[in-house]
Protein backbone atom coordinates (compact mmCIF):
# COMPACT_ATOMS: atom_id res chain seq x y z
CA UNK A 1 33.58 75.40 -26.78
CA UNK A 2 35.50 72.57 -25.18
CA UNK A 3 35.88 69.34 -26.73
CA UNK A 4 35.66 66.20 -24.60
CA UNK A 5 37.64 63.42 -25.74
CA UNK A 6 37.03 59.81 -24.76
CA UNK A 7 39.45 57.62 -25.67
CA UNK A 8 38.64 53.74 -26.48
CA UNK A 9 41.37 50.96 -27.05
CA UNK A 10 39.92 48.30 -29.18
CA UNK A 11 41.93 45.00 -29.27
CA UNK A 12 40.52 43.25 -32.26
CA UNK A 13 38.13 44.29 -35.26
CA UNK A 14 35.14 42.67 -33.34
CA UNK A 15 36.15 45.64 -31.13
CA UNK A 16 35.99 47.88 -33.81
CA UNK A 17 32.24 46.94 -34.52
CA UNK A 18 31.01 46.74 -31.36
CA UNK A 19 31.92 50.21 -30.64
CA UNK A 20 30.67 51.64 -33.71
CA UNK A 21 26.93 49.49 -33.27
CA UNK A 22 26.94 51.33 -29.63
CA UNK A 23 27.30 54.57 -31.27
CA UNK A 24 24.88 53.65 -33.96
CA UNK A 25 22.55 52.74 -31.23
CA UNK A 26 23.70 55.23 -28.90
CA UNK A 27 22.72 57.78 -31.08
CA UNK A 28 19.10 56.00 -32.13
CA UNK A 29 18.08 56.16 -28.45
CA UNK A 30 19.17 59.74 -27.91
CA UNK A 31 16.81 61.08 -31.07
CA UNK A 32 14.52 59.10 -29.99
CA UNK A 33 14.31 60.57 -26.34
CA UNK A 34 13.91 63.88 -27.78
CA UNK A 35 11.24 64.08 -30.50
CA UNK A 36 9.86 67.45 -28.79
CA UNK A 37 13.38 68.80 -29.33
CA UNK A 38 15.66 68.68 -32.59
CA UNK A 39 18.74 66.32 -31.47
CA UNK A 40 22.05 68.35 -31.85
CA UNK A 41 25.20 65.45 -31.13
CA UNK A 42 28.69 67.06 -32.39
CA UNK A 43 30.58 63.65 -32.28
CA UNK A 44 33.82 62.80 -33.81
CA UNK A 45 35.12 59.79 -34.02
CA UNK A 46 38.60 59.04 -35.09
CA UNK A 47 41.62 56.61 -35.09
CA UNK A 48 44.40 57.70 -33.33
CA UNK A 49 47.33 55.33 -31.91
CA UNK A 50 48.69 55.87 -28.03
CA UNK A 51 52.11 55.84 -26.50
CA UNK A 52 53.17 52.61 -26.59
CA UNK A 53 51.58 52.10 -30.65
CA UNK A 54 48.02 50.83 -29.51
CA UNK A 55 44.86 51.45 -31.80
CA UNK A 56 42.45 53.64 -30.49
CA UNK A 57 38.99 55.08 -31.27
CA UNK A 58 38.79 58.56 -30.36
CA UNK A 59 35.37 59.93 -30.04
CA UNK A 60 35.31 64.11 -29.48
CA UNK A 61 32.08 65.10 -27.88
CA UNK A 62 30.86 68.75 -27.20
CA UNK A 63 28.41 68.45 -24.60
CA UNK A 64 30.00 66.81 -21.32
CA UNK A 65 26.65 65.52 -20.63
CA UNK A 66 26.42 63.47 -23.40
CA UNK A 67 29.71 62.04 -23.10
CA UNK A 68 29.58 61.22 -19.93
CA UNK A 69 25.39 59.17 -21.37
CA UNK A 70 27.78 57.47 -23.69
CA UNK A 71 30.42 56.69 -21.73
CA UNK A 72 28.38 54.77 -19.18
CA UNK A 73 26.36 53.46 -22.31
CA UNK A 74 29.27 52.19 -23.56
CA UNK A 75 29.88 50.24 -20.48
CA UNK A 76 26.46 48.28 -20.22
CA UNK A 77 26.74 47.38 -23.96
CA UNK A 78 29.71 45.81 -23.79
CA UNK A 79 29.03 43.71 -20.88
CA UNK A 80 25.86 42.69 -22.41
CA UNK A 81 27.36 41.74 -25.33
């Protein structure tokens, strides 16, 4: 199985949280979608730092559809936070 890898840089701890209450959400909203079906996420989520020494979050995601769901989640909840 291939792992999909998003990558998030995260300038400040407020950063930090906001990422992990989108997951937390993220992933509230996704059982909830499926009650008929058991909800299988493989998510990782790790700290990793890029080239030039910048934090990151990494989150690892085995279905490409639901990376891709959380990517573009990712995007609304920041801009409506």
């Amino acid at each position: 199985m291939t792992d999909i890898v998003l990558d998030f840089e995260l300038d400040s701890e407020d950063a930090d949280v906001q990422l992990s209450e989108a997951i937390d959400t993220f992933l509230t909203l996704q059982e909830s979608a499926v009650r008929d079906d058991p909800f299988d996420l493989d998510l990782m989520v790790r700290t990793v730092f890029g080239p030039g020494g910048e934090r990151l979050k990494r989150l690892v995601f085995q279905q490409r559809e639901i990376a891709n769901a959380f990517d573009s989640f990712w995007s609304s909840f920041r801009r409506a936070s």
